[in-house]
N, C-alpha and C. Protein backbone atom coordinates (compact mmCIF):
# COMPACT_ATOMS: atom_id res chain seq x y z
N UNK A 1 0.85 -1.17 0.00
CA UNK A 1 0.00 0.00 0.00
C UNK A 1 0.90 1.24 0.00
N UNK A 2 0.61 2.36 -0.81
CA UNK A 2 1.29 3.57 -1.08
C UNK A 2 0.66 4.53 -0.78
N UNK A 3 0.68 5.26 0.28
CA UNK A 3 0.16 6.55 0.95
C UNK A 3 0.97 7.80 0.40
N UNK A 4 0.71 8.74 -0.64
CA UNK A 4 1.44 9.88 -0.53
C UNK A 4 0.22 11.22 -0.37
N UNK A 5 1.62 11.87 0.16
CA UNK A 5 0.92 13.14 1.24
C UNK A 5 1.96 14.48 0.62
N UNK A 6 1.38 14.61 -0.27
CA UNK A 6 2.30 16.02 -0.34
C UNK A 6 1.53 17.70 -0.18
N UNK A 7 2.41 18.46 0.90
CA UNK A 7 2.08 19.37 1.69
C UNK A 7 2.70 20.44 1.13
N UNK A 8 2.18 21.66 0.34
CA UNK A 8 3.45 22.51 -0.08
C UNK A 8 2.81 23.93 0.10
N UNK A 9 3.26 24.84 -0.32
CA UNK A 9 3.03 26.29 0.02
C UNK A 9 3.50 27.40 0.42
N UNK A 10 2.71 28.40 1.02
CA UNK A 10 3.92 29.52 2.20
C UNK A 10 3.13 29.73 2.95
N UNK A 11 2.26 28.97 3.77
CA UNK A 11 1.67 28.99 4.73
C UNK A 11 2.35 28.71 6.25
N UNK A 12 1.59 29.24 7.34
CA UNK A 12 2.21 28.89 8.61
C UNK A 12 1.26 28.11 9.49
N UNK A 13 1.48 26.73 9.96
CA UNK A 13 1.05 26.35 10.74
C UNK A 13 1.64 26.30 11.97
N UNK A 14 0.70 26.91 12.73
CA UNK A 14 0.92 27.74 14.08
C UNK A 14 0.65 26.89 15.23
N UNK A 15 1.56 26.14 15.75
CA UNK A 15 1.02 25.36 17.31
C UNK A 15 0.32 26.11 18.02
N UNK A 16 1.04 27.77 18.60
CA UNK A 16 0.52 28.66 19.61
C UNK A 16 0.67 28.23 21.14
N UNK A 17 2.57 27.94 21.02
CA UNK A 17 3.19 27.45 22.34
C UNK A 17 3.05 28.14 23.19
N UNK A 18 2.92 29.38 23.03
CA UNK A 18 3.51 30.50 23.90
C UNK A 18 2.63 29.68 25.63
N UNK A 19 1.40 29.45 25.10
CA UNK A 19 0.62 29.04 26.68
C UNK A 19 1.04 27.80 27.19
N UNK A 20 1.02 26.66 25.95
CA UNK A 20 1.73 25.60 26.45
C UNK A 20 3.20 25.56 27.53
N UNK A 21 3.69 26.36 27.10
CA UNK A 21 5.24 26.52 27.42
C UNK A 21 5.01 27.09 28.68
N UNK A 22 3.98 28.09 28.64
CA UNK A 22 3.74 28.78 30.46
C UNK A 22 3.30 27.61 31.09
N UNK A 23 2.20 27.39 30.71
CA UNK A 23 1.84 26.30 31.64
C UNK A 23 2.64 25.02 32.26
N UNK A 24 3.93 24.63 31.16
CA UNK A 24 4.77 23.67 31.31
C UNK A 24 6.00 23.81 32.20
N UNK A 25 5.64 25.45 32.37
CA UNK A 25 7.34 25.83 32.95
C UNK A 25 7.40 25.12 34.38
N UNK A 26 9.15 24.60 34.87
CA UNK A 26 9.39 23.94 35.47
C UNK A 26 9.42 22.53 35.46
N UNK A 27 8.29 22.22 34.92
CA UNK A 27 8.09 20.70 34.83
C UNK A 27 8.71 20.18 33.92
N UNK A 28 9.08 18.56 34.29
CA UNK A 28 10.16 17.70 32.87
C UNK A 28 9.43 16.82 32.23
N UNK A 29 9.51 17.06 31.26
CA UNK A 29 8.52 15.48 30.01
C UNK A 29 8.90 14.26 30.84
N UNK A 30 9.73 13.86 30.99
CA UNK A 30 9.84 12.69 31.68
C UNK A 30 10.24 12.41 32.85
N UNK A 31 9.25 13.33 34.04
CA UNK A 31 8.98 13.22 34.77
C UNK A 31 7.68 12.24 35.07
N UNK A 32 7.67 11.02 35.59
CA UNK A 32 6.66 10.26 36.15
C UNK A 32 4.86 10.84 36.75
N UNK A 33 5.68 12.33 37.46
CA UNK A 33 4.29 12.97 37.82
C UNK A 33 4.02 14.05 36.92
N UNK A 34 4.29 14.21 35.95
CA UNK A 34 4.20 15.28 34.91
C UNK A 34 2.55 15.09 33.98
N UNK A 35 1.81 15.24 34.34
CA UNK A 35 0.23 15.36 34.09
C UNK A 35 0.07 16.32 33.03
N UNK A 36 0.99 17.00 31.91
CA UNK A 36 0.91 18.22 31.46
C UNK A 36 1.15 17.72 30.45
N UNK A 37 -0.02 17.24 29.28
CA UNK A 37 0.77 16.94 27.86
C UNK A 37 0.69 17.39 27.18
N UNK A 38 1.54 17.88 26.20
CA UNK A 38 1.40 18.80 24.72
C UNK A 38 1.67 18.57 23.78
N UNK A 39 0.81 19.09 22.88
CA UNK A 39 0.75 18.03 21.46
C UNK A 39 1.56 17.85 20.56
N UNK A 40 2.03 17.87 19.63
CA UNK A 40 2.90 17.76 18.51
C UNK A 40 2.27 18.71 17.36
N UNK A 41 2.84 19.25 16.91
CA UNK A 41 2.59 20.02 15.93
C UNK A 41 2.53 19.35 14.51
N UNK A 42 3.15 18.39 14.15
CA UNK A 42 3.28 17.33 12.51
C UNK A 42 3.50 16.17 12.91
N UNK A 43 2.08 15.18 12.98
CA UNK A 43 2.85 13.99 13.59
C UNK A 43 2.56 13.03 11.83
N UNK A 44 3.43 12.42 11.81
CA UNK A 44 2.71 11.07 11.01
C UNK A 44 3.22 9.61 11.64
N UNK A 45 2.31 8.56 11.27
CA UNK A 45 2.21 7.11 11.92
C UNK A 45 1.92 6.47 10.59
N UNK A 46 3.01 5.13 10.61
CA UNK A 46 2.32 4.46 9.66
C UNK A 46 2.28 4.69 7.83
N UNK A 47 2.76 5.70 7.77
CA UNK A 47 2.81 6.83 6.16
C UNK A 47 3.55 6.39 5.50
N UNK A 48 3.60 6.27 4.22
CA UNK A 48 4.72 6.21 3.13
C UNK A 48 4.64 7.73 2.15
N UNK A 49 5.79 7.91 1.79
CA UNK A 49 5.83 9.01 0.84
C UNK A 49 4.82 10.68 1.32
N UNK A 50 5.67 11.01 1.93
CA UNK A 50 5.55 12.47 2.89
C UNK A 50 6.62 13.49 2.05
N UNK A 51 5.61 14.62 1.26
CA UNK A 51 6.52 15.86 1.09
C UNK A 51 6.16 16.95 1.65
N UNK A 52 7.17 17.31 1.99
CA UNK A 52 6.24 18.81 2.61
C UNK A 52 7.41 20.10 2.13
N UNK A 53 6.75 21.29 1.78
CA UNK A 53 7.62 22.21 1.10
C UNK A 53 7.22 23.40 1.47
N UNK A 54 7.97 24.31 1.53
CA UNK A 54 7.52 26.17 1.76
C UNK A 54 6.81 26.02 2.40
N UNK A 55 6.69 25.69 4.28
CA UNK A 55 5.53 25.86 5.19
C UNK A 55 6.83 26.48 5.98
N UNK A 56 6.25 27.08 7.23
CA UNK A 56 6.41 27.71 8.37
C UNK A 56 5.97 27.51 9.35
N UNK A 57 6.92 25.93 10.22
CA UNK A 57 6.18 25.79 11.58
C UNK A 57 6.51 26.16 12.42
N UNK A 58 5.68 26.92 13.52
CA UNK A 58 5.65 27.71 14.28
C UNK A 58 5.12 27.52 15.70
N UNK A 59 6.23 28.02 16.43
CA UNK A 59 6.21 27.66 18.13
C UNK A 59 5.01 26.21 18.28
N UNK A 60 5.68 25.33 17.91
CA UNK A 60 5.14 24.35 18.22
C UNK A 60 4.96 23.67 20.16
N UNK A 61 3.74 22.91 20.41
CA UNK A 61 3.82 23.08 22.00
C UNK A 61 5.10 22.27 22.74
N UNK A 62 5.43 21.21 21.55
CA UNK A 62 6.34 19.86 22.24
C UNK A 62 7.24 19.84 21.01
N UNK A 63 7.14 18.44 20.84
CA UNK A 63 8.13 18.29 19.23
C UNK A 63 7.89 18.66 18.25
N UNK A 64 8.08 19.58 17.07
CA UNK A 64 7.41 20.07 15.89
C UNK A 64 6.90 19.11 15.18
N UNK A 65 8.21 18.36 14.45
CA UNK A 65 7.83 16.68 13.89
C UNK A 65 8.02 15.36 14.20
N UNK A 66 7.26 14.51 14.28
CA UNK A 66 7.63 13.67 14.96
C UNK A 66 6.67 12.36 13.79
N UNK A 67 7.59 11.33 13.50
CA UNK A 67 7.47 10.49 12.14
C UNK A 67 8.04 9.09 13.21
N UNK A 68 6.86 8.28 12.74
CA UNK A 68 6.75 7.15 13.26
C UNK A 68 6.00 5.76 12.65
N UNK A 69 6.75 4.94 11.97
CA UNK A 69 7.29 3.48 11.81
C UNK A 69 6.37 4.34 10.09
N UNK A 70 7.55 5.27 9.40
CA UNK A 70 7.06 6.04 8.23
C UNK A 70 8.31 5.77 7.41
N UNK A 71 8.06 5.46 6.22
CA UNK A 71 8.86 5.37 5.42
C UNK A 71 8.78 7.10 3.88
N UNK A 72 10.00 7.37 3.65
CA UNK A 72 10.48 7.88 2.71
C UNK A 72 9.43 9.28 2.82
N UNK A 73 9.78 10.30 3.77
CA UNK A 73 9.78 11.16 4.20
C UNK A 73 10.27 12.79 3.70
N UNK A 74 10.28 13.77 3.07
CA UNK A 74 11.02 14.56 2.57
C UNK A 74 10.48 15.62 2.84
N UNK A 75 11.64 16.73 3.41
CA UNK A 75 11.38 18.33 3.86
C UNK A 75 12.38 19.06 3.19
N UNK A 76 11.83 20.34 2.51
CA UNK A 76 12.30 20.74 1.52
C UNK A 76 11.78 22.31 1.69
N UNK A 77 12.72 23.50 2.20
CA UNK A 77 12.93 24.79 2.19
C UNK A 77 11.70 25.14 2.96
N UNK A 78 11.55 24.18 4.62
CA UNK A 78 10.55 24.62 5.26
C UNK A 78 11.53 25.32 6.60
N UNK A 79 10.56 26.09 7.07
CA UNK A 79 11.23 26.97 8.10
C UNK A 79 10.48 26.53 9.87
N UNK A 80 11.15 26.16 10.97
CA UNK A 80 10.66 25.80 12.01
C UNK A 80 11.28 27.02 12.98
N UNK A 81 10.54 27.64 14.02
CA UNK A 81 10.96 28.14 15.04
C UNK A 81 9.98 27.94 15.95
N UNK A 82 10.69 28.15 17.07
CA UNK A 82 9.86 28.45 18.73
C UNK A 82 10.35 29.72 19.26
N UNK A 83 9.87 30.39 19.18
CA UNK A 83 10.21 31.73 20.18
C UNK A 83 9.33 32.22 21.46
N UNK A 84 9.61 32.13 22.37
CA UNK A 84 8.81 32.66 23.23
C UNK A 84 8.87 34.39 23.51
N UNK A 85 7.47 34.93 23.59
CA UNK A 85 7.51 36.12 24.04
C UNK A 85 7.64 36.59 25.23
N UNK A 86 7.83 35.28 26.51
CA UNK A 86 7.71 35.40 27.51
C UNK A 86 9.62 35.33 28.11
N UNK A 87 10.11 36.58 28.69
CA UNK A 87 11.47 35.84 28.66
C UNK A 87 11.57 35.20 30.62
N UNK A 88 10.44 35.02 30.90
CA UNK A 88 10.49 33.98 32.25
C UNK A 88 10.62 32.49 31.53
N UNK A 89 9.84 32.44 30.40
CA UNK A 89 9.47 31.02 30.25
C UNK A 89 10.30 30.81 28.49
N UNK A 90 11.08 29.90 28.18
CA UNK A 90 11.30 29.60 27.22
C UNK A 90 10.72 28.31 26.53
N UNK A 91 10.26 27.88 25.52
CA UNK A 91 10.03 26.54 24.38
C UNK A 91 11.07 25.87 25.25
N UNK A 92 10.15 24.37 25.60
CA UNK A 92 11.03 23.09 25.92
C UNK A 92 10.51 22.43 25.25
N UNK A 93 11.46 21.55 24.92
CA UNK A 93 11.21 20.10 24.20
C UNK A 93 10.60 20.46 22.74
N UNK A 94 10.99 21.50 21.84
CA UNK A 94 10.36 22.04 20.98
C UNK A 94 11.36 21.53 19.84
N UNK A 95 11.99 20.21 19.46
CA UNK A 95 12.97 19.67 18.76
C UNK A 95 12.39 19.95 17.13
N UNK A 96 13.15 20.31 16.51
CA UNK A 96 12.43 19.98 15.04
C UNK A 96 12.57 19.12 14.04
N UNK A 97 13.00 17.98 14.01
CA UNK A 97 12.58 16.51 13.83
C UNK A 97 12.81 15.48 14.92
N UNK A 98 12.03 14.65 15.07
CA UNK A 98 11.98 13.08 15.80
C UNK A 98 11.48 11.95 14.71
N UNK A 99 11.86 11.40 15.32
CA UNK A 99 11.51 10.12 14.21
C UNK A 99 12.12 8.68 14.87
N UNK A 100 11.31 7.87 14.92
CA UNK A 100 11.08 6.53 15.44
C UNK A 100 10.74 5.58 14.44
N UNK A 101 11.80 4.31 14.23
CA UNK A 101 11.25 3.32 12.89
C UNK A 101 10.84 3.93 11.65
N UNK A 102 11.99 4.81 11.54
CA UNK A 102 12.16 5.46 10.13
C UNK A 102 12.49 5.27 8.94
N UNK A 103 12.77 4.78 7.79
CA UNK A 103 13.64 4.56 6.50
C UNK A 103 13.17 5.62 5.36
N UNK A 104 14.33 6.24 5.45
CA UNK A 104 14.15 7.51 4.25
C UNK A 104 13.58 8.69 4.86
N UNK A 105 14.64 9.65 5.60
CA UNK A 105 14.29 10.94 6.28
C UNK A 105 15.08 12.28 5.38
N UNK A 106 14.61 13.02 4.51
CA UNK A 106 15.48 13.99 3.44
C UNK A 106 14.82 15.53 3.95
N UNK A 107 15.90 15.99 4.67
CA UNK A 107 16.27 17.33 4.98
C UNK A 107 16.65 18.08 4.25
N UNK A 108 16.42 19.26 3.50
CA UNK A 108 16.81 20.25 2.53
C UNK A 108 16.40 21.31 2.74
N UNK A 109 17.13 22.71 2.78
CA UNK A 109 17.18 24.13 2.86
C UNK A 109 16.23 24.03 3.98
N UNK A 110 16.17 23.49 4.53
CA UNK A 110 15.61 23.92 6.05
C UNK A 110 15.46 24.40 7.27
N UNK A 111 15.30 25.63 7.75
CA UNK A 111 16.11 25.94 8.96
C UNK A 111 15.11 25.75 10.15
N UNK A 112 15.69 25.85 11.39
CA UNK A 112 15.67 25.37 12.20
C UNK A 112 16.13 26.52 13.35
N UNK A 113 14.81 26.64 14.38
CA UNK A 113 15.17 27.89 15.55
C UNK A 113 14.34 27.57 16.08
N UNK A 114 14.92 26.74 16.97
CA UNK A 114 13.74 26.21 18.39
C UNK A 114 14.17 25.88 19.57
N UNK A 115 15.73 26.22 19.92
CA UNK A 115 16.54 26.37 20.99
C UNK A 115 16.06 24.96 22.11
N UNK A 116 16.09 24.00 20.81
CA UNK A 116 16.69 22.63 21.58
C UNK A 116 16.88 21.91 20.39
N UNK A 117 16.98 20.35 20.32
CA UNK A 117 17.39 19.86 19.22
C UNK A 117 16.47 20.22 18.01
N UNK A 118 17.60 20.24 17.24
CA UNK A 118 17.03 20.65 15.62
C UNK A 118 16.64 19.02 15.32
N UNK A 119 17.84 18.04 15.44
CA UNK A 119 17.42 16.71 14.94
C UNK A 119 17.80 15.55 15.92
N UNK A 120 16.44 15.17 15.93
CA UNK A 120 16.75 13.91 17.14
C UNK A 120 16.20 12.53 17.02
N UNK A 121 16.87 12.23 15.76
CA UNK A 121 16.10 10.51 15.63
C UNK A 121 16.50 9.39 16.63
N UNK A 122 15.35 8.98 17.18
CA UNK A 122 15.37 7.82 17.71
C UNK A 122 15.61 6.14 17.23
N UNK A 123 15.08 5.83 17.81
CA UNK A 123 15.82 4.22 17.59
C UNK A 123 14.75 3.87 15.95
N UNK A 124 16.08 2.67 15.30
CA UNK A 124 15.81 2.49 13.75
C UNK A 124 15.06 3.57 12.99
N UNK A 125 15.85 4.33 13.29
CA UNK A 125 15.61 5.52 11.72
C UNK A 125 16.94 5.80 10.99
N UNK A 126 16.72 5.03 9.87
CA UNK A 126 17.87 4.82 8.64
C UNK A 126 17.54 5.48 7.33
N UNK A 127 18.76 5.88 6.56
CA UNK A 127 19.10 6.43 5.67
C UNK A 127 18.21 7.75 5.45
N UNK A 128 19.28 8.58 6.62
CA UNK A 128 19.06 9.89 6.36
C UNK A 128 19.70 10.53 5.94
N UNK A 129 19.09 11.89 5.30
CA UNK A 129 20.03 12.71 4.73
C UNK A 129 19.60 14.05 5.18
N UNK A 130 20.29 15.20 5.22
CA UNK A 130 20.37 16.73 5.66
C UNK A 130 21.09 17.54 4.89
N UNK A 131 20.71 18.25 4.46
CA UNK A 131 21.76 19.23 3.49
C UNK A 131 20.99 20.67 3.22
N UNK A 132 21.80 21.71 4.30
CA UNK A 132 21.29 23.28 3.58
C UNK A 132 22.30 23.47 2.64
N UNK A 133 21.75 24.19 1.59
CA UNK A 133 22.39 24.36 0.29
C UNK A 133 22.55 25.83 0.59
């Protein structure tokens, strides 16, 4: 079965961390008593053939993207940040890729401003590639 999903444009999809992030301050994701969950801003499960192009994701609440047991994946001259307006409280855990049971993850002209990991693949995610031109 062949799932393709192609996402393109100059649009911004907007998490709207700024409250998440207040509400989260102090507390750790993997903390046991941590009752505070926040969503993901791009998730996919299960997907084959993912493009996504000219978007703008924005202050996402947790991980921006997060790609799981997805094959052949591609981001191409999209722009991610987290900024908080609050300077008590900064974006945690606001990474801009994750990926779990991955094959085929393609990074291109993409930047990345979310003042924690830009890229953080987890376990079996193979043949990736990254390249700002």
């Amino acid at each position: 079965m062949s799932i393709d999903v192609k996402i393109y444009g100059s649009g911004v999809l907007n998490g709207n961390g700024q409250a998440w992030w207040d509400g989260f301050s102090g507390a750790e994701i993997l903390d046991p008593n941590n009752k505070y969950y926040r969503p993901i801003l791009f998730l996919t499960d299960n997907a084959t053939n993912i493009e996504v192009s000219g978007l703008h994701l924005k202050d996402s609440p947790c991980w921006t993207t997060f790609f799981v047991r997805t094959k052949n994946v591609v981001f191409d001259d999209v722009y991610i940040d987290a900024v908080s307006t609050n300077v008590s409280t900064l974006p945690k855990n606001t990474d801009g890729f994750d990926s779990l049971n991955v094959d085929g993850l393609t990074v291109t002209n993409t930047r990345v401003n979310v003042g924690d990991d830009c890229f953080s693949p987890k376990p079996n995610t193979t043949n990736i590639f990254v390249k700002y031109v």
